[in-house]
PDB file of N, CA and C in Angstrom:
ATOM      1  N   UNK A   1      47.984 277.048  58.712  1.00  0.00           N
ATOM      2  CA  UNK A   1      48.607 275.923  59.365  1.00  0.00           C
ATOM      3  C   UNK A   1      49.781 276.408  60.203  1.00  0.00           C
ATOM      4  N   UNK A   2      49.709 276.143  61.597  1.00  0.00           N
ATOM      5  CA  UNK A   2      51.137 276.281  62.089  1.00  0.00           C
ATOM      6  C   UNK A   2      52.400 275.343  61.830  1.00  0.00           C
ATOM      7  N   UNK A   3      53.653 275.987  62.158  1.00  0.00           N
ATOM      8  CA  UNK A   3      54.851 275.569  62.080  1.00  0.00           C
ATOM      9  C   UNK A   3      55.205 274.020  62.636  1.00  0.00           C
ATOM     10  N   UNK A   4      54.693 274.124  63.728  1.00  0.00           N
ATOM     11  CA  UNK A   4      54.214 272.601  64.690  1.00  0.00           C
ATOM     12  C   UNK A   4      53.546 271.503  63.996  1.00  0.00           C
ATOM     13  N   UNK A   5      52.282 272.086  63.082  1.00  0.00           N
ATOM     14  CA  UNK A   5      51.685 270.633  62.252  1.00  0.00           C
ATOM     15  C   UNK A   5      52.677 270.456  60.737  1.00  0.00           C
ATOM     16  N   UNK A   6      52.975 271.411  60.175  1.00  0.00           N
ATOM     17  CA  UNK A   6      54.046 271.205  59.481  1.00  0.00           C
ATOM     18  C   UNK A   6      54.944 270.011  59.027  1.00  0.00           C
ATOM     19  N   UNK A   7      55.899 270.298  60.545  1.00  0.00           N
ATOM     20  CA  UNK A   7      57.263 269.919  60.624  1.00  0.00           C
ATOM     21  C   UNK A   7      56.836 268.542  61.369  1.00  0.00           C
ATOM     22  N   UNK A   8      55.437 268.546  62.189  1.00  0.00           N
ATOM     23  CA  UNK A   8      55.148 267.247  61.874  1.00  0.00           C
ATOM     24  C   UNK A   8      54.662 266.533  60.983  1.00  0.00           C
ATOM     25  N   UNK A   9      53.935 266.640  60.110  1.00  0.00           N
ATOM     26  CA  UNK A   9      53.919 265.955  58.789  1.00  0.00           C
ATOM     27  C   UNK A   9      55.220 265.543  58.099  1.00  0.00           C
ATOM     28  N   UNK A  10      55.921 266.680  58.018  1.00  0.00           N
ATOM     29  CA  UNK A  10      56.904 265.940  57.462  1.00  0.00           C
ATOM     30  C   UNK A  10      57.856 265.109  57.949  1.00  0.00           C
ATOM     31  N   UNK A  11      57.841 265.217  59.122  1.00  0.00           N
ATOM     32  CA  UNK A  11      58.991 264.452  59.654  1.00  0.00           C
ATOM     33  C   UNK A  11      58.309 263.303  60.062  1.00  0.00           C
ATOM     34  N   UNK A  12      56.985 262.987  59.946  1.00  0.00           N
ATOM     35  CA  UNK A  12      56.197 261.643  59.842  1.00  0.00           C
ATOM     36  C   UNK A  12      56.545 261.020  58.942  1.00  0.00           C
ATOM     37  N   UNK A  13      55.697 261.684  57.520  1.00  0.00           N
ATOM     38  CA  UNK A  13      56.451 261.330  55.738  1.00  0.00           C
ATOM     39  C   UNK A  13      57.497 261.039  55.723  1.00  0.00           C
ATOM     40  N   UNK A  14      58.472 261.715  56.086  1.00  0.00           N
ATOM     41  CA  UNK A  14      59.832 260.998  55.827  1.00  0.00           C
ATOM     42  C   UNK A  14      60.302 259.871  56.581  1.00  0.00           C
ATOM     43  N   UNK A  15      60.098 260.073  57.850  1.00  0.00           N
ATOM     44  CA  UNK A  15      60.045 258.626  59.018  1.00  0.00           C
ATOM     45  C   UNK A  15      59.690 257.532  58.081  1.00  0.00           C
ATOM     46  N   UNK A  16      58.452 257.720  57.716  1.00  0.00           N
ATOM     47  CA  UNK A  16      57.634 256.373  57.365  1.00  0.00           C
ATOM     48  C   UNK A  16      58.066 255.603  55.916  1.00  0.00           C
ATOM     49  N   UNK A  17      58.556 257.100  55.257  1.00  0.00           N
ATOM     50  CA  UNK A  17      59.231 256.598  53.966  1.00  0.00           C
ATOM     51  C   UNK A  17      60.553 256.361  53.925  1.00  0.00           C
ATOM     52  N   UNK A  18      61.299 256.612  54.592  1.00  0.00           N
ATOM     53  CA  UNK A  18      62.635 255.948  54.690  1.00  0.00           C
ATOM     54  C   UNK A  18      62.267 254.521  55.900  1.00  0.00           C
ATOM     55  N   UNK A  19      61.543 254.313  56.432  1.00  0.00           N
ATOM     56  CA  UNK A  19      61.456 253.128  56.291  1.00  0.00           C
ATOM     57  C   UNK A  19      60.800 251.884  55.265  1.00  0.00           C
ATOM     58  N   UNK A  20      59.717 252.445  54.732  1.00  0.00           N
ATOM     59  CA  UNK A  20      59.366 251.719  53.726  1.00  0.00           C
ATOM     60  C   UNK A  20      60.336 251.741  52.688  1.00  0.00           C
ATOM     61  N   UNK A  21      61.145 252.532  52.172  1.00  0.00           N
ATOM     62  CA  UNK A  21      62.474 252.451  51.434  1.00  0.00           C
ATOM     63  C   UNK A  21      63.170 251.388  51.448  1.00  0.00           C
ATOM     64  N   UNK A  22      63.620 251.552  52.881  1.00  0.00           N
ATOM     65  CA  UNK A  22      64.955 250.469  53.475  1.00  0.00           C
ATOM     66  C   UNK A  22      64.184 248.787  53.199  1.00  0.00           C
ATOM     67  N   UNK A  23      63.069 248.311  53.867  1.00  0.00           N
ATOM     68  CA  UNK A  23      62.385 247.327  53.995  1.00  0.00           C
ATOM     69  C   UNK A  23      61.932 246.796  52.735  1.00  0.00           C
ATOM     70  N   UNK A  24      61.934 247.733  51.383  1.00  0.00           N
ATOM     71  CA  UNK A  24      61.474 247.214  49.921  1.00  0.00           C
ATOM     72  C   UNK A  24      62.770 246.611  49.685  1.00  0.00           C
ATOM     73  N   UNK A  25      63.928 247.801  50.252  1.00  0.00           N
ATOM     74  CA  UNK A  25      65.053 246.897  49.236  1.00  0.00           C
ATOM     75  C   UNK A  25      65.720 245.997  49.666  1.00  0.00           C
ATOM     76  N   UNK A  26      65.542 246.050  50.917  1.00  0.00           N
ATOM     77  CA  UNK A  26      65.548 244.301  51.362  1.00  0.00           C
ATOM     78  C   UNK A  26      64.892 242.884  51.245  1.00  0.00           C
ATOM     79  N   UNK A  27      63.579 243.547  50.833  1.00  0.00           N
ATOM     80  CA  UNK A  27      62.793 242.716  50.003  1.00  0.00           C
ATOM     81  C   UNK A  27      63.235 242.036  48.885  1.00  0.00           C
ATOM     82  N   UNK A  28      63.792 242.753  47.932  1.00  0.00           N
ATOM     83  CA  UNK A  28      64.092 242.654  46.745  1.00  0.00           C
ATOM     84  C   UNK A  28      65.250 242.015  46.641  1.00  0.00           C
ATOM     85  N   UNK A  29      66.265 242.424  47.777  1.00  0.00           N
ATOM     86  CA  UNK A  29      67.789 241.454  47.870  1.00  0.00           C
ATOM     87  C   UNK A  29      67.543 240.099  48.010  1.00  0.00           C
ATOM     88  N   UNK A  30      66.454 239.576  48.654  1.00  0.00           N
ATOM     89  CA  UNK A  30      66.169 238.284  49.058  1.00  0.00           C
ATOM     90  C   UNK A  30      66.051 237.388  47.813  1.00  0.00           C
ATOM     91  N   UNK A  31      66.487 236.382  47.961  1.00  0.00           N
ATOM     92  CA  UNK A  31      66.801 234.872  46.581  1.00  0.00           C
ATOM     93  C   UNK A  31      65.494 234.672  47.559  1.00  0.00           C
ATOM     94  N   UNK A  32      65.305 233.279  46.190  1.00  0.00           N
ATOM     95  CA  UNK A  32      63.932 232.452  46.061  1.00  0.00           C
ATOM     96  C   UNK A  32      64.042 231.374  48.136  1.00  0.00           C
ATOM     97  N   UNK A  33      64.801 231.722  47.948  1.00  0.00           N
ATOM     98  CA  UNK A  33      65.245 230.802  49.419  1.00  0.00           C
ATOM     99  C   UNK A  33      65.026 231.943  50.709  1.00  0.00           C
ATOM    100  N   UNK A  34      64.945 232.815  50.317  1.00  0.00           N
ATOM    101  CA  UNK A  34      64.530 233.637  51.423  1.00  0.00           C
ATOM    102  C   UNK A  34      66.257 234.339  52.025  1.00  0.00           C
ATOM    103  N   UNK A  35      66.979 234.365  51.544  1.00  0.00           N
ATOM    104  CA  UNK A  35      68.004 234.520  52.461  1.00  0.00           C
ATOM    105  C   UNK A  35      68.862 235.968  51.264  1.00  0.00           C
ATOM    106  N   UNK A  36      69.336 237.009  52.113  1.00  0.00           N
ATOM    107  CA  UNK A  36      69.551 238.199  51.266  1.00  0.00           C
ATOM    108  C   UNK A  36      71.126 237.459  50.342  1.00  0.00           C
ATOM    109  N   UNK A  37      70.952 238.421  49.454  1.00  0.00           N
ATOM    110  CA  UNK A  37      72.219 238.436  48.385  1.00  0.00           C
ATOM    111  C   UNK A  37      73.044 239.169  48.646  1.00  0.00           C
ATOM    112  N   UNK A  38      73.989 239.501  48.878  1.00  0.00           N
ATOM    113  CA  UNK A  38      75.263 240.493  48.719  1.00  0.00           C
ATOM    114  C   UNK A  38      76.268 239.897  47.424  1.00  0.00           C
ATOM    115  N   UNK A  39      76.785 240.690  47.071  1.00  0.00           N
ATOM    116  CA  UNK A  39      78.264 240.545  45.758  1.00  0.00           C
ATOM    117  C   UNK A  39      79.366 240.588  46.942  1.00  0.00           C
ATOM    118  N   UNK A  40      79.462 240.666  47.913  1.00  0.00           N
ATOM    119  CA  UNK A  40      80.668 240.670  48.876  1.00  0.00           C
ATOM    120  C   UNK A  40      80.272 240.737  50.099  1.00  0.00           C
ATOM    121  N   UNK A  41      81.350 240.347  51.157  1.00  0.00           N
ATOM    122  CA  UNK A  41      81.439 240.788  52.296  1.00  0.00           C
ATOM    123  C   UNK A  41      81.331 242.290  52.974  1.00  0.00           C
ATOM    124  N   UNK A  42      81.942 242.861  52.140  1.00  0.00           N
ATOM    125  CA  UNK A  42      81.906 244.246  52.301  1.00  0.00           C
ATOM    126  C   UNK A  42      80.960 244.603  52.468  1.00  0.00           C
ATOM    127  N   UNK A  43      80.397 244.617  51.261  1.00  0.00           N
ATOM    128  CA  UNK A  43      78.998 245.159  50.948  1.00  0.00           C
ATOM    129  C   UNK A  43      77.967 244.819  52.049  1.00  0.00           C
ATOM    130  N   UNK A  44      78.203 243.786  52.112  1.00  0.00           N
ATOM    131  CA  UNK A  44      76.722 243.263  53.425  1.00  0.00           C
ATOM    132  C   UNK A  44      77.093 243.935  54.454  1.00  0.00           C
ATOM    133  N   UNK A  45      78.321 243.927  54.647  1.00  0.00           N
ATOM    134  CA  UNK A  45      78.433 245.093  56.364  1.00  0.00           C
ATOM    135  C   UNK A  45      77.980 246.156  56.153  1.00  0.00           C
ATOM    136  N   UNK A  46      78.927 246.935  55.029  1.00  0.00           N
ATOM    137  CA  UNK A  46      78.555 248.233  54.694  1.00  0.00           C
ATOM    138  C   UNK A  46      77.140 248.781  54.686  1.00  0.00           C
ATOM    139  N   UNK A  47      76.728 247.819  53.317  1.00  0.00           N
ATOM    140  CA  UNK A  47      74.459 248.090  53.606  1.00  0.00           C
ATOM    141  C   UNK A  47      74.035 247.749  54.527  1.00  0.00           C
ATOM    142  N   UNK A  48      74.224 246.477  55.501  1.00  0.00           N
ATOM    143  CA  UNK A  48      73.724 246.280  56.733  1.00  0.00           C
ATOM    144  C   UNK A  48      73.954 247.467  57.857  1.00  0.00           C
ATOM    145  N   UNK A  49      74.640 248.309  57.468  1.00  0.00           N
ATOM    146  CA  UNK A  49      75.137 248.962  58.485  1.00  0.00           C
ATOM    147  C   UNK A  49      74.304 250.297  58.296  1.00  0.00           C
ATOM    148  N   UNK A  50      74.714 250.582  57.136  1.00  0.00           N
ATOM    149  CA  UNK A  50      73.546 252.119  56.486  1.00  0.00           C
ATOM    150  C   UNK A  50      72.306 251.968  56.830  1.00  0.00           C
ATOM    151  N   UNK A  51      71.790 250.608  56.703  1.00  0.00           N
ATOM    152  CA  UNK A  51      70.196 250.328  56.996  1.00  0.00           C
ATOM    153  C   UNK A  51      69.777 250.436  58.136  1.00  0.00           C
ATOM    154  N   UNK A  52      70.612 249.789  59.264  1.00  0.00           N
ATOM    155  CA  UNK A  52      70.770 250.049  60.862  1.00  0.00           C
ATOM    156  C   UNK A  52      70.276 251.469  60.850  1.00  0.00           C
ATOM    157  N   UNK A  53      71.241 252.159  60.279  1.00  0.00           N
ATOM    158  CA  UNK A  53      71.308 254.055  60.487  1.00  0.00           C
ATOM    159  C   UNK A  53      70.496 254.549  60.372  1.00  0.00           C
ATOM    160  N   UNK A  54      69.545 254.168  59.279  1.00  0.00           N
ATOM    161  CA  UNK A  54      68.721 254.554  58.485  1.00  0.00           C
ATOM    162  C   UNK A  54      67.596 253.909  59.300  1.00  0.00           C
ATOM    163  N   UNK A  55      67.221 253.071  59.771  1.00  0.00           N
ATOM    164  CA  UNK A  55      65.855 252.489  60.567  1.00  0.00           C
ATOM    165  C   UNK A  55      65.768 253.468  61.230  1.00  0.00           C
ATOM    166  N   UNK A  56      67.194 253.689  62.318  1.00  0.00           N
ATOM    167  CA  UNK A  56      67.639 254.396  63.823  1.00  0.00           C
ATOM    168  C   UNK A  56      66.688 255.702  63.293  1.00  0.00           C
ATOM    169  N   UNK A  57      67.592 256.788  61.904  1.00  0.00           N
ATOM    170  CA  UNK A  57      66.580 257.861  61.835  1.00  0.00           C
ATOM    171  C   UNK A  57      65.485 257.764  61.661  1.00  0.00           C
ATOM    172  N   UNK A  58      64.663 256.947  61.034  1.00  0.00           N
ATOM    173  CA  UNK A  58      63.567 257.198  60.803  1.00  0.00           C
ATOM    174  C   UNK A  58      62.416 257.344  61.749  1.00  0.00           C
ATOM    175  N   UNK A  59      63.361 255.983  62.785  1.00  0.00           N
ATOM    176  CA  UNK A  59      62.485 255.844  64.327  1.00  0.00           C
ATOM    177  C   UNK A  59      62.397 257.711  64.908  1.00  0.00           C
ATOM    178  N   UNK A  60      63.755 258.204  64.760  1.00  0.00           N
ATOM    179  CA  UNK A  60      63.839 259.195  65.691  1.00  0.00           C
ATOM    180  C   UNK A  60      62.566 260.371  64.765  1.00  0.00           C
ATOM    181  N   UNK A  61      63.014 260.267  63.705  1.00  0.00           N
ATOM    182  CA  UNK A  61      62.109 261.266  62.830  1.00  0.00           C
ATOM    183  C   UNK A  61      60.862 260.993  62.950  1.00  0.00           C
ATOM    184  N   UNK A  62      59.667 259.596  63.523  1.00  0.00           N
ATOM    185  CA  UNK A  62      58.430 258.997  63.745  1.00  0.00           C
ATOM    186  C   UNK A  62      58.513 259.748  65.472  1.00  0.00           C
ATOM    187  N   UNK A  63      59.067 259.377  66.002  1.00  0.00           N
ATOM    188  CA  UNK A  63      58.996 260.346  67.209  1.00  0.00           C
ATOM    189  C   UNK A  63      59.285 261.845  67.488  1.00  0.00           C
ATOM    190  N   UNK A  64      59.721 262.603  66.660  1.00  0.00           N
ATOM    191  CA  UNK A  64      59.995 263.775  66.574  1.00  0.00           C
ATOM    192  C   UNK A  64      58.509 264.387  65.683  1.00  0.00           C
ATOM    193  N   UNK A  65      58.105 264.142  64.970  1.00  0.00           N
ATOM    194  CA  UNK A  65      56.493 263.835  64.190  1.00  0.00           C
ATOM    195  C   UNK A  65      55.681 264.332  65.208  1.00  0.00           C
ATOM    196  N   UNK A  66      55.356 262.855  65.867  1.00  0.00           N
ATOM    197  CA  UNK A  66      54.570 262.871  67.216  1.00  0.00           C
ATOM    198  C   UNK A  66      54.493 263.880  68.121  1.00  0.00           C
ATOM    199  N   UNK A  67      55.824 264.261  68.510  1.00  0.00           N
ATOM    200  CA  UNK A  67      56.336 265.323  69.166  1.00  0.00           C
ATOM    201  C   UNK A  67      55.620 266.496  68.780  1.00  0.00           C
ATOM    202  N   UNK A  68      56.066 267.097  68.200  1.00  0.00           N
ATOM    203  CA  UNK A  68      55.672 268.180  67.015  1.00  0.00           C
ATOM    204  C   UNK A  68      54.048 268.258  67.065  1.00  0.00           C
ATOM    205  N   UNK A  69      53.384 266.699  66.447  1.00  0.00           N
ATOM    206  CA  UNK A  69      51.839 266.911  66.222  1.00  0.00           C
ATOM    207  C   UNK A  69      51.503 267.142  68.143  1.00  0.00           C
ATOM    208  N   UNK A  70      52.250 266.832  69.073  1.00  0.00           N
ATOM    209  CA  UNK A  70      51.137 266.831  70.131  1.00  0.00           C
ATOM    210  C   UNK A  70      51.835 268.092  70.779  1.00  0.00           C
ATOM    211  N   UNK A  71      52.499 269.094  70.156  1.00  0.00           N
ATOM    212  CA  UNK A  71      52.780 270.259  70.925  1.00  0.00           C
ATOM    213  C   UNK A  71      51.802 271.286  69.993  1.00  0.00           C
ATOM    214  N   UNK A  72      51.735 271.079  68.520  1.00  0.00           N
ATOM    215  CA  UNK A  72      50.169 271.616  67.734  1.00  0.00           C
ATOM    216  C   UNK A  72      49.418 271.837  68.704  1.00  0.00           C
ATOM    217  N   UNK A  73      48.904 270.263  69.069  1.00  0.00           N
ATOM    218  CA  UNK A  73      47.640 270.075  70.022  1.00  0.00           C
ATOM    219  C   UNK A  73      47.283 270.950  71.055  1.00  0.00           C
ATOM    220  N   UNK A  74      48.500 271.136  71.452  1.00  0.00           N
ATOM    221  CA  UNK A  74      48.762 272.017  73.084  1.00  0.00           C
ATOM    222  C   UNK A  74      48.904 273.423  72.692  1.00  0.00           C
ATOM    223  N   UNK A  75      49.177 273.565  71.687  1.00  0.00           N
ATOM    224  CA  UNK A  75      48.994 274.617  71.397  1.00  0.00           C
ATOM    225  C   UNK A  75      47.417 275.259  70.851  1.00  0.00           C
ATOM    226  N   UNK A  76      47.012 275.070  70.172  1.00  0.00           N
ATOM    227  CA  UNK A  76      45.643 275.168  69.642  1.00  0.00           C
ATOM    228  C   UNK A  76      44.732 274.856  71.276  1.00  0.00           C
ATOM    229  N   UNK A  77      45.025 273.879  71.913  1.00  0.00           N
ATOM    230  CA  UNK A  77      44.128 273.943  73.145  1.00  0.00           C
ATOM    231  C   UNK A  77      44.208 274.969  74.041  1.00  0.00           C
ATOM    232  N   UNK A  78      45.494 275.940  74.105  1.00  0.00           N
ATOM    233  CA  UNK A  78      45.632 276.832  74.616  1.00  0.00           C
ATOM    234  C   UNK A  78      45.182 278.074  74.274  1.00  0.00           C
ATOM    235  N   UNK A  79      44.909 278.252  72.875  1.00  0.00           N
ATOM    236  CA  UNK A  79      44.648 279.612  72.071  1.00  0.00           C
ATOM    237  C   UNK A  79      43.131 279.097  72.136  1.00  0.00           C
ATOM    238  N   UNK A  80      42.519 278.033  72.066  1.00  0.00           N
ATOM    239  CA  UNK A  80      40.969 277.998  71.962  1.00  0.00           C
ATOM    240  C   UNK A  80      40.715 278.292  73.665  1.00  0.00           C
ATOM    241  N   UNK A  81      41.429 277.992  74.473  1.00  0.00           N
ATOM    242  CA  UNK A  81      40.705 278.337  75.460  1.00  0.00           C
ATOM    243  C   UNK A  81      41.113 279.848  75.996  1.00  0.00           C
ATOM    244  N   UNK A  82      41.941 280.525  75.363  1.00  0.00           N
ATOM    245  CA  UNK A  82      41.840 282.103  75.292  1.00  0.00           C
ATOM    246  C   UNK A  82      41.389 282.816  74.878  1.00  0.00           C
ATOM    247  N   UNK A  83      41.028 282.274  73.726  1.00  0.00           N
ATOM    248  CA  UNK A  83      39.252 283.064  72.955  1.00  0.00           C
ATOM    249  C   UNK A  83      37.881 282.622  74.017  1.00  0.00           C
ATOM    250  N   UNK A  84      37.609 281.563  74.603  1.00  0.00           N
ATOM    251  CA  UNK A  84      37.024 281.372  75.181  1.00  0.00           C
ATOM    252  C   UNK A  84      36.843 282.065  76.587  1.00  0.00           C
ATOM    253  N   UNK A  85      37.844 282.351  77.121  1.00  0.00           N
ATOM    254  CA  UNK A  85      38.363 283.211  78.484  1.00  0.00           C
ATOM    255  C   UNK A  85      37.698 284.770  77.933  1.00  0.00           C
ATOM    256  N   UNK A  86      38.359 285.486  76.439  1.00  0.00           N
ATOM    257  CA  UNK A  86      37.850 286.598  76.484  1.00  0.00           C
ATOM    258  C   UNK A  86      36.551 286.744  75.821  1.00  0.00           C
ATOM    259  N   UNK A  87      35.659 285.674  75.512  1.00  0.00           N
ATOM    260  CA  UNK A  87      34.678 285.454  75.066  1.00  0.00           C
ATOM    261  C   UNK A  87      33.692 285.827  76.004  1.00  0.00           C
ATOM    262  N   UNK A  88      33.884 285.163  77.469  1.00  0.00           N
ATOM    263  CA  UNK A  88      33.514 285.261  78.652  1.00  0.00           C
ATOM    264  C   UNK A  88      33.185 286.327  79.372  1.00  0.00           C
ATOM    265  N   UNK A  89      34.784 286.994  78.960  1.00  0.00           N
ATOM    266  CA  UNK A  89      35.251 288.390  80.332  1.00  0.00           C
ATOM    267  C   UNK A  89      35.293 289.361  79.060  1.00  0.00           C
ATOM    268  N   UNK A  90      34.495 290.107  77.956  1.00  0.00           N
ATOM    269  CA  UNK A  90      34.845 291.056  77.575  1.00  0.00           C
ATOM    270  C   UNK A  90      35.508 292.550  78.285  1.00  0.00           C
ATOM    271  N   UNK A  91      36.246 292.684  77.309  1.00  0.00           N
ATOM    272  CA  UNK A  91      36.723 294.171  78.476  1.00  0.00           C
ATOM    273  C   UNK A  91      36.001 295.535  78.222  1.00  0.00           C
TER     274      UNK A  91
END
């Protein structure tokens, strides 16, 4: 496996799981009324604010993934068509 499919996997996995993270436990804050709980003011800025952060990376880490898997791609399309080139033109 190259370095490229790698570091995209993981930085997919983690993308996808720090968002499913953030989105359960907001789930779970929610009363029967639909509307989140906080114990303070604080707190709701504070977690509202980490969660912001935390979406922001994950987005960047789902695009950095992508990144990664489609430079694999370009890569492997380049080395298959250089076996193919000297497949062709033996020396």
């Amino acid at each position: 496996m190259s370095p490229a499919l790698v570091l995209s996997i993981i930085a997919l996995l983690s993308g996808f799981g720090l968002r499913y993270w953030i989105n359960r436990r907001k789930f779970y804050r929610r009363s029967p009324t639909g509307a989140e709980v906080f114990s303070s003011y604080e707190k709701s800025v504070f977690i509202s604010f980490l969660e912001r952060m935390g979406k922001w990376t994950a987005y960047v880490l789902i695009v950095l993934g992508l990144l990664f898997f489609w430079s694999h791609s370009r890569q492997k399309k380049e080395k298959d068509k250089e076996v193919q080139i000297e497949v062709q033109n033996p020396k």
